[in-house]
C-alpha atoms as a PDB file:
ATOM      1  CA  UNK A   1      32.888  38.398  37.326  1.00  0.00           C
ATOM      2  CA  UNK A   2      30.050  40.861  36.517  1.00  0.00           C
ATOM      3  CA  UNK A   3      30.167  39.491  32.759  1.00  0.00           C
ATOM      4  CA  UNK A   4      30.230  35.881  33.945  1.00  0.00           C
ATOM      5  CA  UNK A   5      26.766  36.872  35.935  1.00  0.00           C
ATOM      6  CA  UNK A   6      25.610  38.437  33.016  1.00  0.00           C
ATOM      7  CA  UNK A   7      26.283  35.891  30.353  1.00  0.00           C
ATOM      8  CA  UNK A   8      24.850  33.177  32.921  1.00  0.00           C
ATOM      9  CA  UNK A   9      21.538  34.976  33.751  1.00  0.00           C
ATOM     10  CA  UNK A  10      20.866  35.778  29.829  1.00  0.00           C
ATOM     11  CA  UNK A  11      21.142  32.294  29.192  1.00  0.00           C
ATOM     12  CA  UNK A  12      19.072  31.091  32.342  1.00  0.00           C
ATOM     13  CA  UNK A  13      16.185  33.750  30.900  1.00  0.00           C
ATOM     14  CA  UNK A  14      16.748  32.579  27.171  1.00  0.00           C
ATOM     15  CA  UNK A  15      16.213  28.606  28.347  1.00  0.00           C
ATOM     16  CA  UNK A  16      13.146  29.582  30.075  1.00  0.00           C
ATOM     17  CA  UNK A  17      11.766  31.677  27.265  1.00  0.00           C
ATOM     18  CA  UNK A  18      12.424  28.346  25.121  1.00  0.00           C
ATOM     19  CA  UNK A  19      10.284  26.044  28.102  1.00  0.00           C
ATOM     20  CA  UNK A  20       6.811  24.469  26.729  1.00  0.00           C
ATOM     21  CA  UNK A  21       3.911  24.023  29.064  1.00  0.00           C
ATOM     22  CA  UNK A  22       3.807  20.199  27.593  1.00  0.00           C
ATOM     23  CA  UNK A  23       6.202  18.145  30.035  1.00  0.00           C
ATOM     24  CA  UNK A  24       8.951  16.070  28.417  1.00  0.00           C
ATOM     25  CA  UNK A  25      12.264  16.993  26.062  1.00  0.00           C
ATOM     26  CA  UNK A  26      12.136  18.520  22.871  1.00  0.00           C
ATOM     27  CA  UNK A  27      13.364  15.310  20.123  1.00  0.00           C
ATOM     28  CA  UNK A  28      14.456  16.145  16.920  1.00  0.00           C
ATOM     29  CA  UNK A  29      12.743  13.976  14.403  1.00  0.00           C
ATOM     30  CA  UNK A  30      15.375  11.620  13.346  1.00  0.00           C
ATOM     31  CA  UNK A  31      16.281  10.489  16.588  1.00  0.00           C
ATOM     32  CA  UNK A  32      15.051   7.750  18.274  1.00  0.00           C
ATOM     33  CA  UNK A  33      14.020   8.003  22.028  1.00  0.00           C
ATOM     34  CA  UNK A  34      12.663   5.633  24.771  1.00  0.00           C
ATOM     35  CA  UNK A  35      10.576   6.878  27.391  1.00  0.00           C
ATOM     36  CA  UNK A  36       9.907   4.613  30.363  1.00  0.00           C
ATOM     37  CA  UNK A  37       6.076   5.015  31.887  1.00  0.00           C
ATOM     38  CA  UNK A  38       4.361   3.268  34.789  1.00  0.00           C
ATOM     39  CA  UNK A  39       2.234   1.300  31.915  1.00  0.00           C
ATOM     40  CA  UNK A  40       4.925   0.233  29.552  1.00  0.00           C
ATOM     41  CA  UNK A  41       8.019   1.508  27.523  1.00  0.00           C
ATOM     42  CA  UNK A  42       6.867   3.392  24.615  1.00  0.00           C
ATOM     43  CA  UNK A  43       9.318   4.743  21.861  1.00  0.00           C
ATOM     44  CA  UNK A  44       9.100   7.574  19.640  1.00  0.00           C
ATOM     45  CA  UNK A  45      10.847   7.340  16.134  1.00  0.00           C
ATOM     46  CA  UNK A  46      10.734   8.899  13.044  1.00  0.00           C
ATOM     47  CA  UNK A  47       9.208   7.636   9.504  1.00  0.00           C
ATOM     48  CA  UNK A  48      12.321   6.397   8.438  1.00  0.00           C
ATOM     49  CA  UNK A  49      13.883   4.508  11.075  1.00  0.00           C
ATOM     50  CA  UNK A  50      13.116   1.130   9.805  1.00  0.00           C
ATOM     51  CA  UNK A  51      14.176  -2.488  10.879  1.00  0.00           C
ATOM     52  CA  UNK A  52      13.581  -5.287  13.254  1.00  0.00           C
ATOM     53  CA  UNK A  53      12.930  -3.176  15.779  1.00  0.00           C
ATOM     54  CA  UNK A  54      11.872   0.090  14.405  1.00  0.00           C
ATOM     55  CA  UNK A  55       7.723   1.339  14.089  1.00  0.00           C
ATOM     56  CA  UNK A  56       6.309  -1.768  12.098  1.00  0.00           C
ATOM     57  CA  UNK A  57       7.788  -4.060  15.127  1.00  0.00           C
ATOM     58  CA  UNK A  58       6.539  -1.441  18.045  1.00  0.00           C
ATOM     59  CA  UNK A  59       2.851  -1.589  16.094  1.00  0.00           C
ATOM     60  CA  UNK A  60       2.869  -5.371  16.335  1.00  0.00           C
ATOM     61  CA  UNK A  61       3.507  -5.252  20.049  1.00  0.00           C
ATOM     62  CA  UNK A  62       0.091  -2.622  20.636  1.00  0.00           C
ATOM     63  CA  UNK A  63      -3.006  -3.759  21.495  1.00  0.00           C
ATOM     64  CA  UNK A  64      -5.585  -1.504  19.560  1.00  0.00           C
ATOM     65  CA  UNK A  65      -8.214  -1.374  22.536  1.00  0.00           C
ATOM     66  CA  UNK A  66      -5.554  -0.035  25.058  1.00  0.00           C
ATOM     67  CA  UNK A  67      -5.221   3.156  22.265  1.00  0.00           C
ATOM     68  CA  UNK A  68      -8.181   4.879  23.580  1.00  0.00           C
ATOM     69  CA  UNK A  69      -7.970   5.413  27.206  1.00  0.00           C
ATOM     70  CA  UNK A  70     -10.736   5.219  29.351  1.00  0.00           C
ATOM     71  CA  UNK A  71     -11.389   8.710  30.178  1.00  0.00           C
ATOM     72  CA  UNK A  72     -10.824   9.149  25.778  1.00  0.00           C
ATOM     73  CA  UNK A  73     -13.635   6.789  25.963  1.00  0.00           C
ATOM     74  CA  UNK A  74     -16.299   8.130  28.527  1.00  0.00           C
ATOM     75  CA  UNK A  75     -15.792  11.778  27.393  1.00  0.00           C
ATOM     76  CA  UNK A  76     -16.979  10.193  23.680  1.00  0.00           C
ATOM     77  CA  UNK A  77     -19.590   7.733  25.105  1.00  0.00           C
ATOM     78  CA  UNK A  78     -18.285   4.925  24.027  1.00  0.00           C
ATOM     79  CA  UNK A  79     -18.581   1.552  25.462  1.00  0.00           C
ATOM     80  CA  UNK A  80     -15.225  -0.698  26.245  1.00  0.00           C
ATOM     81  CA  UNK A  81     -13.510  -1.659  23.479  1.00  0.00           C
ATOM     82  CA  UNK A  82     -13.899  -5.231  21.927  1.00  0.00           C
ATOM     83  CA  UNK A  83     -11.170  -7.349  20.543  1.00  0.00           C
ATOM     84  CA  UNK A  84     -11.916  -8.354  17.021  1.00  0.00           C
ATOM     85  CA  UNK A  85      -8.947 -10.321  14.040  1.00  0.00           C
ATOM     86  CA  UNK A  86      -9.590  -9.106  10.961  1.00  0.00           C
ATOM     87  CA  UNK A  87      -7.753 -11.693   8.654  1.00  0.00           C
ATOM     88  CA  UNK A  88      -4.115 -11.186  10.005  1.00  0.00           C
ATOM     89  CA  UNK A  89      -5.240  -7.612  11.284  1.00  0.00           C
ATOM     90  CA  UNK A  90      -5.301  -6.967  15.389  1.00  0.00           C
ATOM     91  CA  UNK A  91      -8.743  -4.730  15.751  1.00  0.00           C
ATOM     92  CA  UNK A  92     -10.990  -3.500  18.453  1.00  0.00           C
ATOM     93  CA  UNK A  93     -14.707  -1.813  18.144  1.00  0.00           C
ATOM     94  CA  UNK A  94     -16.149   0.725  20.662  1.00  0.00           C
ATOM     95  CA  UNK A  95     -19.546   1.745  20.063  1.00  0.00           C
ATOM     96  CA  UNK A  96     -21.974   4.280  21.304  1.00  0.00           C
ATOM     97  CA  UNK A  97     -25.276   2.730  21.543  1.00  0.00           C
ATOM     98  CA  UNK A  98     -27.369   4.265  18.714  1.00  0.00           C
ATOM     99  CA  UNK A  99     -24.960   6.661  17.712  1.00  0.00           C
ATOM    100  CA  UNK A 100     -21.989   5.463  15.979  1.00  0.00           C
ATOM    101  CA  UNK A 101     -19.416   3.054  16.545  1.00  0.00           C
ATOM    102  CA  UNK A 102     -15.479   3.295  15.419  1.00  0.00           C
ATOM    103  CA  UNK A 103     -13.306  -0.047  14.553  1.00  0.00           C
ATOM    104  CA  UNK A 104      -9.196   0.810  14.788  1.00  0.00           C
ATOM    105  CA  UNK A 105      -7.149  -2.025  13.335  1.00  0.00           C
ATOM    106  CA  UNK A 106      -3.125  -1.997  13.402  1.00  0.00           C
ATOM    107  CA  UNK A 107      -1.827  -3.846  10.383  1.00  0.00           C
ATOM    108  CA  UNK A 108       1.999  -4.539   9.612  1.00  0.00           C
ATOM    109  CA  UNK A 109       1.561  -5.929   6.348  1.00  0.00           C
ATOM    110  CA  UNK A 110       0.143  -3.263   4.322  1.00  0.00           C
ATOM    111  CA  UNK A 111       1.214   0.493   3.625  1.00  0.00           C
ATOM    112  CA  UNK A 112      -0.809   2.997   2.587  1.00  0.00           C
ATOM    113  CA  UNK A 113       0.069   2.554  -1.011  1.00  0.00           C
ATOM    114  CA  UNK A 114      -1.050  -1.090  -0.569  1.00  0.00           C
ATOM    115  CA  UNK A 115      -4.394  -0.558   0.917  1.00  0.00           C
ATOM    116  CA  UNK A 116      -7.203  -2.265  -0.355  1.00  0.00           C
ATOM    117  CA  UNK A 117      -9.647   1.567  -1.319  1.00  0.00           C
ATOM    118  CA  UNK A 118     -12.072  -0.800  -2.827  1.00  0.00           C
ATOM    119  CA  UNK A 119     -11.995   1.467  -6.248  1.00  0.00           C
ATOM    120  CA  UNK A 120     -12.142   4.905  -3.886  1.00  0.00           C
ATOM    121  CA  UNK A 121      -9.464   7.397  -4.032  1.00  0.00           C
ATOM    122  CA  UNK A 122      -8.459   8.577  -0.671  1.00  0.00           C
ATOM    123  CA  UNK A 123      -7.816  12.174   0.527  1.00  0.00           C
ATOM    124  CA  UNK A 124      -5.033  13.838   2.367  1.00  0.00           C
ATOM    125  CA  UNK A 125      -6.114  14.084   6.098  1.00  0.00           C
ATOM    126  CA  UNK A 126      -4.441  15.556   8.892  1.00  0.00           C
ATOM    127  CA  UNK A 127      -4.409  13.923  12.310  1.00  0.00           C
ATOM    128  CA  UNK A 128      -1.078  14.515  13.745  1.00  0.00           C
ATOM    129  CA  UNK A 129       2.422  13.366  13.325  1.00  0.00           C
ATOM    130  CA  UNK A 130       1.735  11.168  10.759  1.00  0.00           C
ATOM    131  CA  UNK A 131       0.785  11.117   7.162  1.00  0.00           C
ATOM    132  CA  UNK A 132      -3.098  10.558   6.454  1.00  0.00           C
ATOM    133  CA  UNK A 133      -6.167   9.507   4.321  1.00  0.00           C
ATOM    134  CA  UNK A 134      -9.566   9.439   4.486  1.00  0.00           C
ATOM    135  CA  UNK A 135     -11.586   7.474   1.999  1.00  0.00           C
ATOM    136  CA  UNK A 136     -15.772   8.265   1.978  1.00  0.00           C
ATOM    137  CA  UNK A 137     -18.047   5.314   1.998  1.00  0.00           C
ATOM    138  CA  UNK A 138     -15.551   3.098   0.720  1.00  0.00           C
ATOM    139  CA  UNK A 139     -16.976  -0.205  -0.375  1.00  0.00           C
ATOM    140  CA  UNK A 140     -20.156   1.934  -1.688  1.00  0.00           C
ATOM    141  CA  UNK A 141     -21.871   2.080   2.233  1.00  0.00           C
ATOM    142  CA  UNK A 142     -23.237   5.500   3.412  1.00  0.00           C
ATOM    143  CA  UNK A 143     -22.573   6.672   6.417  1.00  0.00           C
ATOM    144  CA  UNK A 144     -19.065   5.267   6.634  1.00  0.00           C
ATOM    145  CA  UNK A 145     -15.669   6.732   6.575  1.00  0.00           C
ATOM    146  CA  UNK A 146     -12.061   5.437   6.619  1.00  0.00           C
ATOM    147  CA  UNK A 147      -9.084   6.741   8.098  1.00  0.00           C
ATOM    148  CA  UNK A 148      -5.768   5.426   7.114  1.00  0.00           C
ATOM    149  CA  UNK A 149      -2.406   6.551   8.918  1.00  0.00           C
ATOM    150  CA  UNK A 150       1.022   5.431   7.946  1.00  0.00           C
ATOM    151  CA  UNK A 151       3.373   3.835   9.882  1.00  0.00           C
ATOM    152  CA  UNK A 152       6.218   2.871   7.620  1.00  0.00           C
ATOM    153  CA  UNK A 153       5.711   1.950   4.086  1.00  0.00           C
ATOM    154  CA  UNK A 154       4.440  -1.733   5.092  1.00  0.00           C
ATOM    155  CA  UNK A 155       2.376  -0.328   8.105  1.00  0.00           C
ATOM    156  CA  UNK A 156      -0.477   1.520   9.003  1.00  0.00           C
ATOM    157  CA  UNK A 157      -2.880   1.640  11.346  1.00  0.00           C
ATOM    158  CA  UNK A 158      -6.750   1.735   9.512  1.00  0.00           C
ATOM    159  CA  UNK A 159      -9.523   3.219  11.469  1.00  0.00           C
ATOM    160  CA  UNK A 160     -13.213   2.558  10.378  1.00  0.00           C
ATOM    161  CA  UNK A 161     -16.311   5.315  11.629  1.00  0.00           C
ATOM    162  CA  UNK A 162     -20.158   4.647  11.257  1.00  0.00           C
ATOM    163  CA  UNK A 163     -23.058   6.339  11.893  1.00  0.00           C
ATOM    164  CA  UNK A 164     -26.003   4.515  13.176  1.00  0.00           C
ATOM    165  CA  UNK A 165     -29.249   5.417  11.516  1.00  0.00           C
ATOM    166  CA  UNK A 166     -29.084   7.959   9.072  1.00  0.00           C
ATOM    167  CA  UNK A 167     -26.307   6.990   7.155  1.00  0.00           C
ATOM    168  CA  UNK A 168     -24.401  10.395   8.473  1.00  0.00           C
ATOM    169  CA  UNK A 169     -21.079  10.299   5.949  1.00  0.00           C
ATOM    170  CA  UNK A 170     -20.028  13.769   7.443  1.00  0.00           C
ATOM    171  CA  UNK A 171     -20.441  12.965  10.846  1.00  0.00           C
ATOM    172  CA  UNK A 172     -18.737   9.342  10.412  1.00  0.00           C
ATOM    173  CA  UNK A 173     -15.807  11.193   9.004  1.00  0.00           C
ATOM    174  CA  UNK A 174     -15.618  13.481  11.971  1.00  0.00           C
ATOM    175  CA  UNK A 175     -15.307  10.938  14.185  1.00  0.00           C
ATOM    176  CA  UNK A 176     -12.734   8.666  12.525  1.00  0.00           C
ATOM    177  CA  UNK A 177     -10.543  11.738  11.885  1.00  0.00           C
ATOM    178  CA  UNK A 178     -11.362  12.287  15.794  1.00  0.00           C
ATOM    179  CA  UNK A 179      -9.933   9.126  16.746  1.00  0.00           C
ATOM    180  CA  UNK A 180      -6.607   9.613  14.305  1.00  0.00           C
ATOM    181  CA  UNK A 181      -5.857  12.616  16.282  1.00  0.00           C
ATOM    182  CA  UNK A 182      -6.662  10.967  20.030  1.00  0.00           C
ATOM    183  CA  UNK A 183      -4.612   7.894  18.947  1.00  0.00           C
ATOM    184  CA  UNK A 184      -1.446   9.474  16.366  1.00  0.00           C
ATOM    185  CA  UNK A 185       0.266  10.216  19.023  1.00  0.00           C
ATOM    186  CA  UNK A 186       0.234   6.591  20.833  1.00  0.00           C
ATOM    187  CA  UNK A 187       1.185   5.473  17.589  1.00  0.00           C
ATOM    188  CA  UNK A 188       5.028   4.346  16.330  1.00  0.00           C
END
């Protein structure tokens, strides 16, 4: 009986060495979980599960202005987010009047290696979860940076900093990387 006790309490003390402070349970990354919330369902799945209802699918149901909450918003100063179509492309702007402003559109047509750079070559970035680039004033603008995070090979979600003014590359890029790291994990 003693050894029972033993064994027991050693394992009771080596799960709670093992506990995070970060509620939830530990997923490895090529399984597929869904977690039920008071919002909606979200699911969390690796790069490669693919299909009709793996990531691209899950991106098509987001709405982009419901990926920055509203205290994500306020602690940035940025106004409520606007709807905007870009093409085929589901978008929303926030702005901060004077400041900057940040576009995040959630495409399921076009991959990372299908992005339109405009003649740039994009950088590794890191945000998060995901795989990242960031592209300097592409199109020629200054003061503009572009964040691009993979969802699948056919998806991605595209976000889009300025700075008002100045023309503030390095601050535009600190912000759209910003907003790849608030919103990477909301992401498929």
């Amino acid at each position: 009986m003693p050894k029972l006790f033993l064994i027991v309490s050693v394992l009771a003390v080596a799960a709670t060495a093992c506990a995070s402070q970060e509620p939830g349970v530990a997923i490895p990354s090529d399984v597929t979980s869904t977690t039920k919330t008071t919002a909606r369902p979200t699911t969390t799945t690796s790069k490669s599960a693919v299909g009709a209802g793996g990531p691209a699918a899950e991106l098509a149901t987001l709405d982009p202005c419901e990926l920055l909450s509203e205290t994500e918003r306020g602690e940035l100063g940025l106004a409520p987010g606007e709807p905007a179509t870009r093409g085929t492309t589901k978008s929303c702007d926030w702005t901060k009047s004077g400041d900057w402003g940040v576009a995040v559109s959630l495409s399921t047509r076009t991959g990372l290696k299908d992005g339109n750079y405009h003649g740039g070559t994009p950088t590794p970035v890191e945000v998060g979860r995901h795989e990242a680039t960031k592209l300097e004033n592409m199109g020629g603008g200054n003061g503009a940076c572009d964040v691009f995070i993979a969802i699948t090979e056919t998806s991605s979600a595209h976000i889009t900093a300025n700075s008002s003014g100045r023309g503030d590359t390095a601050k535009a890029c600190a912000n759209a990387t910003l907003i790849g790291r608030i919103i990477d994990p909301k992401l498929p």
